[in-house]
Protein backbone atom coordinates (compact mmCIF):
# COMPACT_ATOMS: atom_id res chain seq x y z
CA UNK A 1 6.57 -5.74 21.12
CA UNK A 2 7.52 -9.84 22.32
CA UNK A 3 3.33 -9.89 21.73
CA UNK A 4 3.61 -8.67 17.87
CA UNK A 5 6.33 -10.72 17.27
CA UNK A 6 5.00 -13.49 18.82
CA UNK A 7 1.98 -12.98 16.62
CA UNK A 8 3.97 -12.70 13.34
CA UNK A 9 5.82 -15.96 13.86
CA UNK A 10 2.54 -17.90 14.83
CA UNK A 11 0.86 -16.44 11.57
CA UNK A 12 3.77 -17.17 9.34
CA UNK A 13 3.81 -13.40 8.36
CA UNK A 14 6.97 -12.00 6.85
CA UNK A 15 9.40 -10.05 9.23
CA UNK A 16 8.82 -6.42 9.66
CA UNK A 17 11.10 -3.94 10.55
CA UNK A 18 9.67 -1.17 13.14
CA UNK A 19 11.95 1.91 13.08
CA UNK A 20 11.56 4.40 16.33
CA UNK A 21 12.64 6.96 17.69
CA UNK A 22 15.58 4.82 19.51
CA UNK A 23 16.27 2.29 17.28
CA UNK A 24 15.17 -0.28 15.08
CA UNK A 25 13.70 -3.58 15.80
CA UNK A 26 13.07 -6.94 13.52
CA UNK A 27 10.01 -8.75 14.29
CA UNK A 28 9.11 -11.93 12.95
CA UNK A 29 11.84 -14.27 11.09
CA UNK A 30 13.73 -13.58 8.23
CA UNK A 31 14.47 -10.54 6.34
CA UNK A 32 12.11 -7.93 6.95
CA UNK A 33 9.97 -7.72 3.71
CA UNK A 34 9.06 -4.28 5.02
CA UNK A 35 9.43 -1.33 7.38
CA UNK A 36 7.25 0.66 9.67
CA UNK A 37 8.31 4.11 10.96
CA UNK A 38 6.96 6.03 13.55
CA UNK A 39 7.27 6.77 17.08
CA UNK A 40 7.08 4.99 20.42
CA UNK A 41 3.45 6.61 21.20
CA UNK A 42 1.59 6.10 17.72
CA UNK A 43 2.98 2.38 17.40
CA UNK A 44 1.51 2.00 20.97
CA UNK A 45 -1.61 3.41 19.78
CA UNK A 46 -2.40 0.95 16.41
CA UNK A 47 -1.17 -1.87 18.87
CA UNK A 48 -3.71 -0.64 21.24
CA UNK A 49 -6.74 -0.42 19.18
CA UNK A 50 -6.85 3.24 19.40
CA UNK A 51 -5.62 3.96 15.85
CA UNK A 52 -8.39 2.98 12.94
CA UNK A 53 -7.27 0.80 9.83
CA UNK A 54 -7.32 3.96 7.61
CA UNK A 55 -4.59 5.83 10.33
CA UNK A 56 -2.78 2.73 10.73
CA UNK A 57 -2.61 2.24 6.37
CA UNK A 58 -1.36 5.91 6.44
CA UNK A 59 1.53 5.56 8.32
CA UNK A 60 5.25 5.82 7.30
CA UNK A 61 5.69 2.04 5.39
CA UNK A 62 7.79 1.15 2.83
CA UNK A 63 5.09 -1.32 1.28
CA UNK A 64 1.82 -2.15 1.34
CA UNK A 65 0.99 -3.14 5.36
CA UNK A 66 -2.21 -5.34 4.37
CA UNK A 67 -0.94 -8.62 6.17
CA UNK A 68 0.70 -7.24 9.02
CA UNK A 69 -2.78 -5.42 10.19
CA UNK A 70 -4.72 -8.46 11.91
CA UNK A 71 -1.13 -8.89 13.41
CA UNK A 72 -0.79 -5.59 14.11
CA UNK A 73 -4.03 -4.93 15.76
CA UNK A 74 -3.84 -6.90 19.23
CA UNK A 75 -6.94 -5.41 21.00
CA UNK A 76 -8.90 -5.04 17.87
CA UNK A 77 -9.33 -1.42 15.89
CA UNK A 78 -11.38 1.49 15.96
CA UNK A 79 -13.98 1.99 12.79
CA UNK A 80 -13.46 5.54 12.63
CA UNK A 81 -10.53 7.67 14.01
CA UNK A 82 -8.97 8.96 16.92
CA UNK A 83 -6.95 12.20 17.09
CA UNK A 84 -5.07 12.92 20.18
């Protein structure tokens, strides 16, 4: 996760919270102007490129995750999705 929140701070995104299974985590600076929750495996999937934008947009946030995808994404996306 130092990689994403590397990447947030470089792009001057807002912070995001990322709720797992073991805690939460603030990346970014500032107060989190959203949250992400979901587990340890399906973060490690959107981070990986294995999630599309569609499966990443339907996950558990709080607002509207637009910004945070290019972030997000840090080997790229899938066009169409992956079930595993």
């Amino acid at each position: 996760m130092q990689e994403l929140d590397k990447r947030l701070r470089e792009q001057h995104l807002p912070a995001l919270r990322i709720t797992l299974e073991h805690g939460d985590r603030i990346l970014g600076e500032g107060e989190p102007s959203a949250t992400l929750r979901t587990s340890s495996f399906e973060l490690m999937r959107a981070i990986g490129g294995r999630r599309s934008e569609s499966q990443i947009r339907s996950m558990d946030w709080d607002a509207d995750p637009t910004r945070w995808l290019p972030a997000l994404r840090l080997f790229g996306g899938r066009e169409t999705a992956l079930v595993e």
